[in-house]
Protein backbone atom coordinates (compact mmCIF):
# COMPACT_ATOMS: atom_id res chain seq x y z
CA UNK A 1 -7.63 38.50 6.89
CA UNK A 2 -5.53 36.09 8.65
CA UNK A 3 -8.87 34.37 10.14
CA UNK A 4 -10.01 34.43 6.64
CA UNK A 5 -7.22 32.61 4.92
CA UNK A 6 -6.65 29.90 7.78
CA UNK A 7 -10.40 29.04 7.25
CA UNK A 8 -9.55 28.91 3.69
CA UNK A 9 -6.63 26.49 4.13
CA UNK A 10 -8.09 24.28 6.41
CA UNK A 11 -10.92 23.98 4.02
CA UNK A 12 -8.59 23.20 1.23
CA UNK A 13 -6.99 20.70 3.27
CA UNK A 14 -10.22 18.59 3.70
CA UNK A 15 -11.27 18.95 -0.03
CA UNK A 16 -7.64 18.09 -1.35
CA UNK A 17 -7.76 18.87 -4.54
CA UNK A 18 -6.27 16.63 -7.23
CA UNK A 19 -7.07 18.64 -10.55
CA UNK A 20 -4.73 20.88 -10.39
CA UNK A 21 -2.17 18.83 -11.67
CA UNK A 22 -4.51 17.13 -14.29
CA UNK A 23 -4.72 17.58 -18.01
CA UNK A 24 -7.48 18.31 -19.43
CA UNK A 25 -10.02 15.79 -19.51
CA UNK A 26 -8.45 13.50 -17.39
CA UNK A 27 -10.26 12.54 -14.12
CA UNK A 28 -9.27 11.64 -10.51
CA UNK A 29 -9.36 8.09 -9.46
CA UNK A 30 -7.75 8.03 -6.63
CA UNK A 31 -4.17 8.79 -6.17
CA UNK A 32 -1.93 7.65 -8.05
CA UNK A 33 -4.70 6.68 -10.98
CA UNK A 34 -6.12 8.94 -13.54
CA UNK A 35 -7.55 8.22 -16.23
CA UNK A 36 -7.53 10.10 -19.99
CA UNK A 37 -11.46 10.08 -20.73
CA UNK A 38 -10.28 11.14 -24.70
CA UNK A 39 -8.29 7.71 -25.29
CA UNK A 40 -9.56 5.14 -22.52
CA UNK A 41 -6.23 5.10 -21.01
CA UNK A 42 -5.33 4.50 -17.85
CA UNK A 43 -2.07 6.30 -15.78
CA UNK A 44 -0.11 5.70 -12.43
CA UNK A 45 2.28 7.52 -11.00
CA UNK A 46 5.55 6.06 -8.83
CA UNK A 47 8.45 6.59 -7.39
CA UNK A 48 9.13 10.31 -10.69
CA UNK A 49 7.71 7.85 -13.35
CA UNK A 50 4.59 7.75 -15.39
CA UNK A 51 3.06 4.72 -16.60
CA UNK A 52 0.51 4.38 -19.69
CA UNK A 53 -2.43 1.34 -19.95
CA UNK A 54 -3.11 1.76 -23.62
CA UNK A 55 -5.03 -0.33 -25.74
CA UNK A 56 -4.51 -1.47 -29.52
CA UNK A 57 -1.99 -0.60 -31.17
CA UNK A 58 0.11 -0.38 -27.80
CA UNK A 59 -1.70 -2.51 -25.08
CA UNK A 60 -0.32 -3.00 -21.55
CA UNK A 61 1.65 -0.98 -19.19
CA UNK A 62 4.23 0.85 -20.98
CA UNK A 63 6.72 3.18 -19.07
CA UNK A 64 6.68 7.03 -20.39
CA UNK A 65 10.45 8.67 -20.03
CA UNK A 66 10.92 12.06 -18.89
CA UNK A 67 7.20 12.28 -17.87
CA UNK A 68 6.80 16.22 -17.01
CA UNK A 69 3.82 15.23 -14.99
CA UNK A 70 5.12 12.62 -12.98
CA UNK A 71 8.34 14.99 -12.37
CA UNK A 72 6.27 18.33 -11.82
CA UNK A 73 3.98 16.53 -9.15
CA UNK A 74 2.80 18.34 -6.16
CA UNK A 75 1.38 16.56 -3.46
CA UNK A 76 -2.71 16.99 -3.53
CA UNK A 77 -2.53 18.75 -0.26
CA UNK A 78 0.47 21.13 -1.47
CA UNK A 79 -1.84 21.98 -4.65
CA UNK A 80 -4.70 22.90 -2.69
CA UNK A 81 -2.72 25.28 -0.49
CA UNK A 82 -0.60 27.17 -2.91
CA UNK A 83 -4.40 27.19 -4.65
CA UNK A 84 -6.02 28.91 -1.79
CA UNK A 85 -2.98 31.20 -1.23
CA UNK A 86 -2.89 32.29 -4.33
CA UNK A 87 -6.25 33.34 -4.41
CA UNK A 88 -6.33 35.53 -1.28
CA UNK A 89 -3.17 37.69 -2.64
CA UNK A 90 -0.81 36.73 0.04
CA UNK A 91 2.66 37.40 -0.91
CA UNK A 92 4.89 34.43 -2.24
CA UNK A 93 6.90 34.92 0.66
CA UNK A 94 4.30 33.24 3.14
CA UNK A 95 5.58 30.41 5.09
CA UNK A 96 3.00 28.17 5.84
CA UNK A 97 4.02 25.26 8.55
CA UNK A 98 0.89 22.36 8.71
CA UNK A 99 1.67 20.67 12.14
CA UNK A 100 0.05 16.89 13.47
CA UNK A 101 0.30 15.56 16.85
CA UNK A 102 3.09 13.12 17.16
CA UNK A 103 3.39 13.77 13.81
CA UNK A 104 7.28 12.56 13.72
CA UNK A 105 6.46 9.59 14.90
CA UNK A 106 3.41 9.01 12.84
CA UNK A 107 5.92 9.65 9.55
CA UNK A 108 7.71 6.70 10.81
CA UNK A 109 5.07 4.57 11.01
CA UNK A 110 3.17 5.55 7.78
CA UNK A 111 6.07 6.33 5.34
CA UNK A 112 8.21 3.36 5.51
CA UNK A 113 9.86 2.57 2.15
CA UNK A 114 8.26 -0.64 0.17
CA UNK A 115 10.01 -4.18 0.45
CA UNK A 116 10.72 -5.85 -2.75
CA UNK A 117 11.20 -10.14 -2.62
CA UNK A 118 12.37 -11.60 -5.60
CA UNK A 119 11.56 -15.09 -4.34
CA UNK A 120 9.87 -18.85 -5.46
CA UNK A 121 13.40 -19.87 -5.67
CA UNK A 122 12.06 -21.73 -3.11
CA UNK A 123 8.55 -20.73 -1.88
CA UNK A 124 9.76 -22.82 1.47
CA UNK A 125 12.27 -20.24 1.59
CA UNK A 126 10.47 -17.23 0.60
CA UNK A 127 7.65 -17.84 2.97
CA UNK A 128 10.26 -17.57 6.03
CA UNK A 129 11.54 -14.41 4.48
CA UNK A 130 8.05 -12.52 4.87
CA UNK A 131 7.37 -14.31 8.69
CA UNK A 132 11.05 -13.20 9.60
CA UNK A 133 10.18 -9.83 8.68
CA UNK A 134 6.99 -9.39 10.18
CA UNK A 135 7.80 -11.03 13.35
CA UNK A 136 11.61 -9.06 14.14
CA UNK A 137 9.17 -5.70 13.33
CA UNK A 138 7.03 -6.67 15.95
CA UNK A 139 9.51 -7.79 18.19
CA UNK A 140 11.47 -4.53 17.78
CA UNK A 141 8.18 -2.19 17.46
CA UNK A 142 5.41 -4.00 19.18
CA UNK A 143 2.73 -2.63 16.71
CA UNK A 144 1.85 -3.62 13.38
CA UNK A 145 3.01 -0.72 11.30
CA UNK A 146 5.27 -3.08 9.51
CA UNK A 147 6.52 -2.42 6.34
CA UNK A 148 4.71 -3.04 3.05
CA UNK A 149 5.69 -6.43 1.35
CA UNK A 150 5.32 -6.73 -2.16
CA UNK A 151 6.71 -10.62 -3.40
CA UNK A 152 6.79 -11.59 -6.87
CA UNK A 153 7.66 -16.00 -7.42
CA UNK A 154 9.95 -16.90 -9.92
CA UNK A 155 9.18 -20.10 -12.14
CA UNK A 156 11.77 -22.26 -9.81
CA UNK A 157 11.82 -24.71 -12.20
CA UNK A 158 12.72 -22.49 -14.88
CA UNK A 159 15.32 -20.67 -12.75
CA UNK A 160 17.19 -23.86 -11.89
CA UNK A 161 17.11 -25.11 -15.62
CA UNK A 162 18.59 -21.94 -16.55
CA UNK A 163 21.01 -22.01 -13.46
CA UNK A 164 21.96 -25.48 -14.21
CA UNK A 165 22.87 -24.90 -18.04
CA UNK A 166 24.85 -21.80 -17.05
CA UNK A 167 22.72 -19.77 -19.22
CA UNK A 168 24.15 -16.89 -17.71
CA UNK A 169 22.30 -13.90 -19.91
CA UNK A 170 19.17 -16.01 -19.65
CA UNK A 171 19.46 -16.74 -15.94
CA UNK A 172 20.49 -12.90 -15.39
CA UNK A 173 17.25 -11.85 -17.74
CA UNK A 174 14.87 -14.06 -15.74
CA UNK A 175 15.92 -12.35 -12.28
CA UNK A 176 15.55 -8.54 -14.12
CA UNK A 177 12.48 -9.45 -15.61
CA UNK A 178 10.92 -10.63 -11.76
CA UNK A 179 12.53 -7.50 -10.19
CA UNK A 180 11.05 -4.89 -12.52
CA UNK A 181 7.68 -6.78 -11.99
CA UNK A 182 8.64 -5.27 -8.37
CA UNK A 183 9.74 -2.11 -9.61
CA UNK A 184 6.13 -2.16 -11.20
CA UNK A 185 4.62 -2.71 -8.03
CA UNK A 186 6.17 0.37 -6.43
CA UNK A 187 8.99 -1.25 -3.91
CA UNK A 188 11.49 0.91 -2.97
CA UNK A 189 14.25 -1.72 -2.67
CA UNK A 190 14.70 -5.17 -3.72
CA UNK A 191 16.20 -8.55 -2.42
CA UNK A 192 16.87 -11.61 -4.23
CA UNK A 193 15.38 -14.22 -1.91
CA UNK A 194 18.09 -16.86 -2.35
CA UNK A 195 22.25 -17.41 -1.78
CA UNK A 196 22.58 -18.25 -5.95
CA UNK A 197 21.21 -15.99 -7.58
CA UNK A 198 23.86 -13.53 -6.40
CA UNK A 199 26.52 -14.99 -9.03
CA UNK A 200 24.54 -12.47 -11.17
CA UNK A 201 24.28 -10.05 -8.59
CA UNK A 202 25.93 -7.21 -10.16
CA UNK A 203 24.85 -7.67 -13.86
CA UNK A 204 21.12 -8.02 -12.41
CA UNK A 205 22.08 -4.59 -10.09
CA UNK A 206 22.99 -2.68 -13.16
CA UNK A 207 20.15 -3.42 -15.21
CA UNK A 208 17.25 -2.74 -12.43
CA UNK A 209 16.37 0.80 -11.03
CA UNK A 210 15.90 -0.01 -7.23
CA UNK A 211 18.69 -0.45 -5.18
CA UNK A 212 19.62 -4.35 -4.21
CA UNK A 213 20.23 -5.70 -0.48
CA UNK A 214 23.14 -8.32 -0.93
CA UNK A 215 22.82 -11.39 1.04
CA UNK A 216 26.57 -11.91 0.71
CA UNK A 217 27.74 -8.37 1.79
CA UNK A 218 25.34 -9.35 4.81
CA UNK A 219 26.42 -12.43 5.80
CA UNK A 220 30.31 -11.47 5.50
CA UNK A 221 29.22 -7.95 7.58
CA UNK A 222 28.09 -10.12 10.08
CA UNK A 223 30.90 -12.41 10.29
CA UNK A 224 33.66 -9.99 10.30
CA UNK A 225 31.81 -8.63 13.62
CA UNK A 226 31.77 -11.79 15.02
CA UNK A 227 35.67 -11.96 14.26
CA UNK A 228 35.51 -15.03 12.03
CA UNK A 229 38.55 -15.81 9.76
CA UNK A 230 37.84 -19.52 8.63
CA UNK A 231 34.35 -20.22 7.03
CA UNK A 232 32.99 -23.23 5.85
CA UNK A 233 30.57 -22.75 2.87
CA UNK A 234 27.23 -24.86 2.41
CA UNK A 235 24.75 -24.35 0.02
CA UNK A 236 23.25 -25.97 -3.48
CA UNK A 237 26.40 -26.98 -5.44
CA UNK A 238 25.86 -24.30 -7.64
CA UNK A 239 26.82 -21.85 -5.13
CA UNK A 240 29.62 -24.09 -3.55
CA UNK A 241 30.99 -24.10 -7.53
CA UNK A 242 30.82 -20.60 -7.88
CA UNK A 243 32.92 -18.30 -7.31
CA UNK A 244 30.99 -15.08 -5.66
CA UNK A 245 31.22 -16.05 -2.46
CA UNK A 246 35.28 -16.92 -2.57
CA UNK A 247 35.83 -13.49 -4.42
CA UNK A 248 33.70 -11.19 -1.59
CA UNK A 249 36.14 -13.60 0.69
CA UNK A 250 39.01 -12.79 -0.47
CA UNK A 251 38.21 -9.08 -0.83
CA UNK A 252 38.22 -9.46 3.11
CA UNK A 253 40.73 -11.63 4.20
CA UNK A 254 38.85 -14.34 4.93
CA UNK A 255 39.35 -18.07 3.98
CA UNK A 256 36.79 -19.99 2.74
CA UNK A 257 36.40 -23.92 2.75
CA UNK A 258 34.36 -25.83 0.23
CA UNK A 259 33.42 -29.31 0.71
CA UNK A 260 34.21 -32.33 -0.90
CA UNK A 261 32.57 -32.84 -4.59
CA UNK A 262 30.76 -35.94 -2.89
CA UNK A 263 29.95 -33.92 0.36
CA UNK A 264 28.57 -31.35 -2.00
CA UNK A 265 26.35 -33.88 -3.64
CA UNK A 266 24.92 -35.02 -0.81
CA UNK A 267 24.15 -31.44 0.49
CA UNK A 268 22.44 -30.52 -2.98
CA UNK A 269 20.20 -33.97 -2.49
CA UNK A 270 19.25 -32.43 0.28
CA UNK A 271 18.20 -29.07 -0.52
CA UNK A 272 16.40 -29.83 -3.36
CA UNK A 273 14.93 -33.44 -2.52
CA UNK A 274 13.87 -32.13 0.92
CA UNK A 275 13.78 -28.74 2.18
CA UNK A 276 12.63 -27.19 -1.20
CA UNK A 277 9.48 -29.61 -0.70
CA UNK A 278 9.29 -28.22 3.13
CA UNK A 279 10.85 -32.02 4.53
CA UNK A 280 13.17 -32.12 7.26
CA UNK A 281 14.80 -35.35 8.42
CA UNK A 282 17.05 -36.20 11.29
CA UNK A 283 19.37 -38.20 9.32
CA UNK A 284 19.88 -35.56 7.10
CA UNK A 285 20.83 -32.73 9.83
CA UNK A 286 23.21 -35.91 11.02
CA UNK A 287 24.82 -35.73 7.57
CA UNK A 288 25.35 -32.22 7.60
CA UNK A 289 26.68 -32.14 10.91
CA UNK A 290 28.64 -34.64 10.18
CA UNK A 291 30.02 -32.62 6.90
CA UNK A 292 30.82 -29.60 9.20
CA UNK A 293 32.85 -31.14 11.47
CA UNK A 294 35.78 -32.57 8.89
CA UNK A 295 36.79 -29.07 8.46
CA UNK A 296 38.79 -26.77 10.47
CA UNK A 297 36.83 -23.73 10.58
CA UNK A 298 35.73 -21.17 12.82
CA UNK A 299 32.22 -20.57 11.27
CA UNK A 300 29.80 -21.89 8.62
CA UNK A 301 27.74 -20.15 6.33
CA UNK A 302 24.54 -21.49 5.60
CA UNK A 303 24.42 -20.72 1.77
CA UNK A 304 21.23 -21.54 1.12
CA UNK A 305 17.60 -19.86 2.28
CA UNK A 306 16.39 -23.44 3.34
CA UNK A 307 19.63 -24.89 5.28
CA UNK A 308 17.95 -22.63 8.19
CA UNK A 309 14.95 -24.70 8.06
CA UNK A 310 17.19 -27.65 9.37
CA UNK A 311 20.36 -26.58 11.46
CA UNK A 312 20.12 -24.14 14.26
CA UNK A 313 22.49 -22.45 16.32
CA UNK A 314 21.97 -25.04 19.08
CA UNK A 315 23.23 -28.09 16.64
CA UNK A 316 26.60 -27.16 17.26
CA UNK A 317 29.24 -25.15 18.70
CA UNK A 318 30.22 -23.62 15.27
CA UNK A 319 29.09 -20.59 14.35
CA UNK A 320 26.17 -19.93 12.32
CA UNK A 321 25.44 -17.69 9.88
CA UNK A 322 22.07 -17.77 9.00
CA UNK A 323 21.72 -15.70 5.42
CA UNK A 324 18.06 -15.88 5.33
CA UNK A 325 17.24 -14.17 8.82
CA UNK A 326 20.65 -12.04 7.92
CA UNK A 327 19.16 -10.94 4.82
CA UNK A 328 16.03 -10.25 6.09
CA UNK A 329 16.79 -8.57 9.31
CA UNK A 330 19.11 -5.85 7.26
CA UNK A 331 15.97 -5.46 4.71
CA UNK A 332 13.66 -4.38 7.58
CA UNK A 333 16.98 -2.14 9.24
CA UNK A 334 16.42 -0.35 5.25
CA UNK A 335 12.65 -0.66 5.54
CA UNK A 336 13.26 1.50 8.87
CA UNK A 337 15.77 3.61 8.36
CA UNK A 338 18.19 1.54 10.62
CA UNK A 339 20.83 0.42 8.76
CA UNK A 340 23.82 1.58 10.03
C-alpha cells in the first residue's frame, strides 16, 4: 500500500494539477491565469486577491473583493496531493513531508519578495536605484538570484507641476495611482524613488496596500548609528522648504540646518538643470562644497536621489549620507529578509 500511494504522489507531483481549484469551465493558463471560456474573461491571482479582464460593459482590470477563490487557494502541488490521498483512503491524519536537496537554501533564492520602484522622478535617479540593487546583491551573494524588480515612471513633469503648485491631494493621488500600478504588478513592497515625495509619505502609505520603505526613516537610522547630532540638509528646494525632514529630526533629537534661500536656489539649478538631464560639472560640485562648508555641522544629508551622482564621500571630510544607496541597500535587506 505504502509503495502504492508514494508512486501515486510522486506521479501527482509531476502532473500538478490545477483544476481542482477551477470553476467550471474555466481553463488553466498557466499559473496565476485562467480564463472563464463562458464570458471571454480573463483572471489573475496575487498576493489573496482576484482580478477580472472583462470586456463591455466593464472593460479592464477590475479588482474583485473578498474573492473566495483567491482566498481558498491551494497551491497546484498541495491539490494534487490531498487529490491522490484522498483517493487511496488514507486517513486525514497522514502527514506527508515533500523534502528537496538544499531545499532551505533554494527557498531563499527562489522566493524572495518582489521590489516595487515608484520612480521617473528622475529616470537619472531611478536608473541608479535598480544598478545599486543588483550590484550590493551580487556583492553580498555572488550569484544572480537577485530579487525581482518591477519599476513603474512617473510623468516627472507632471509630478513637479503638481509639486510646485502644492497640489497636495493631486500630488498625493499621482504617487497612489503609480504605486497601485505596482501593486498590480505583484510587488511585495514599495519605495518612492525620490527624497520629496515623502512630504506625502504617510497620506500615500495609508491609501496603498503594500507596505512603504521610507527613505527618511533610513537615512536618520543611519545617522543616529554614525552618532551624528548636527545635519546639514540638501536637496530640491521643495524638500529644503518642507517640513518632513525637520519633523522626523526633531522626533530624534537631532538639529537640522537649512541653507540660505539663495544657497537653496542655486542647489535646485542644479538638480534640475543638470543632474536630472544626467550632467555633472566641476564647478557645480565646487558650489556645493562650497555651500557645505558655511555651516557648522557634523553631517550632510544628500536630499535628493541625484546629489549622489555628484558628491562622494571622498569630496570632503563631512559625513555623507547618501539616501539613494541608503534607500536602496535597506530595500534589498527587505527583499532578503535582512532587515534588522
Amino acid at each position: 500500500m505504502k509503495s502504492k500511494l508514494a508512486a501515486a504522489l510522486f506521479a501527482a507531483l509531476l502532473a500538478h494539477s490545477a483544476s481542482a481549484w477551477l470553476p467550471s469551465g474555466w481553463f488553466y493558463a498557466g499559473w496565476p491565469w485562467a480564463f472563464d471560456s463562458s464570458t471571454g474573461d480573463w483572471y489573475w491571482f496575487s498576493q489573496g486577491q482576484q482580478w477580472v479582464h472583462g470586456y463591455d460593459p466593464a472593460p479592464g482590470w477590475q479588482r474583485i473583493e473578498d474573492s473566495e477563490l483567491a482566498a481558498g487557494f491551494q497551491p497546484k502541488v498541495n491539490v494534487s496531493i490531498t487529490g491522490t490521498i484522498d483517493k487511496n483512503g488514507v486517513p486525514l491524519d497522514l502527514e506527508v513531508t515533500i523534502g528537496v536537496d538544499d531545499g532551505e537554501a533554494l527557498a531563499r533564492h527562489t522566493w524572495n519578495p518582489r521590489i516595487g520602484i515608484l520612480g521617473g522622478i528622475s529616470p537619472e535617479s531611478t536608473r541608479l536605484y535598480y544598478e545599486h540593487i543588483i550590484k550590493a546583491y551580487h556583492a553580498r551573494r555572488d550569484d544572480y538570484y537577485y530579487p525581482e524588480i518591477v519599476i513603474f515612471s512617473l510623468n516627472f513633469q507632471r509630478f513637479t507641476d503638481l509639486e510646485n503648485r502644492g497640489d497636495t491631494e493631486g500630488y498625493a493621488g499621482e504617487l497612489v495611482a503609480g504605486i497601485e500600478a505596482l501593486e498590480r504588478a505583484g510587488v511585495d513592497f514599495a519605495l518612492m524613488a525620490a527624497n520629496s515625495p515623502h512630504a506625502a509619505f504617510d497620506l500615500v502609505a495609508q491609501r496603498v496596500s503594500v507596505p512603504l520603505l521610507s527613505i527618511v526613516d533610513v537615512a536618520l537610522d543611519h545617522s543616529q548609528q554614525l552618532g551624528l547630532k548636527r545635519l546639514l540638509l540638501l536637496g530640491i528646494k521643495f524638500t529644503m522648504q518642507a517640513s518632513f525632514y525637520p519633523e522626523a529630526c526633531a522626533r530624534r533629537g537631532i538639529e537640522l540646518r537649512v541653507p540660505a534661500e539663495v544657497e537653496q536656489d542655486a542647489i535646485d539649478r542644479i538638480v534640475f538643470r543638470e543632474l536630472a538631464m544626467g550632467r555633472v560639472l566641476p564647478a557645480s560640485r565646487d558650489r556645493l562644497l562650497e555651500i557645505m562648508a558655511g555651516y557648522d555641522v557634523d553631517g550632510v544629508i544628500l536630499g535628493c536621489t541625484e546629489l549622489p551622482m555628484i558628491l562622494r564621500q571622498g569630496d570632503t571630510s563631512l559625513p555623507l549620507l547618501n539616501t539613494l544607496a541608503l534607500h536602496a541597500e535597506a530595500a534589498l535587506d527587505y527583499a532578503l529578509g535582512d532587515a534588522s
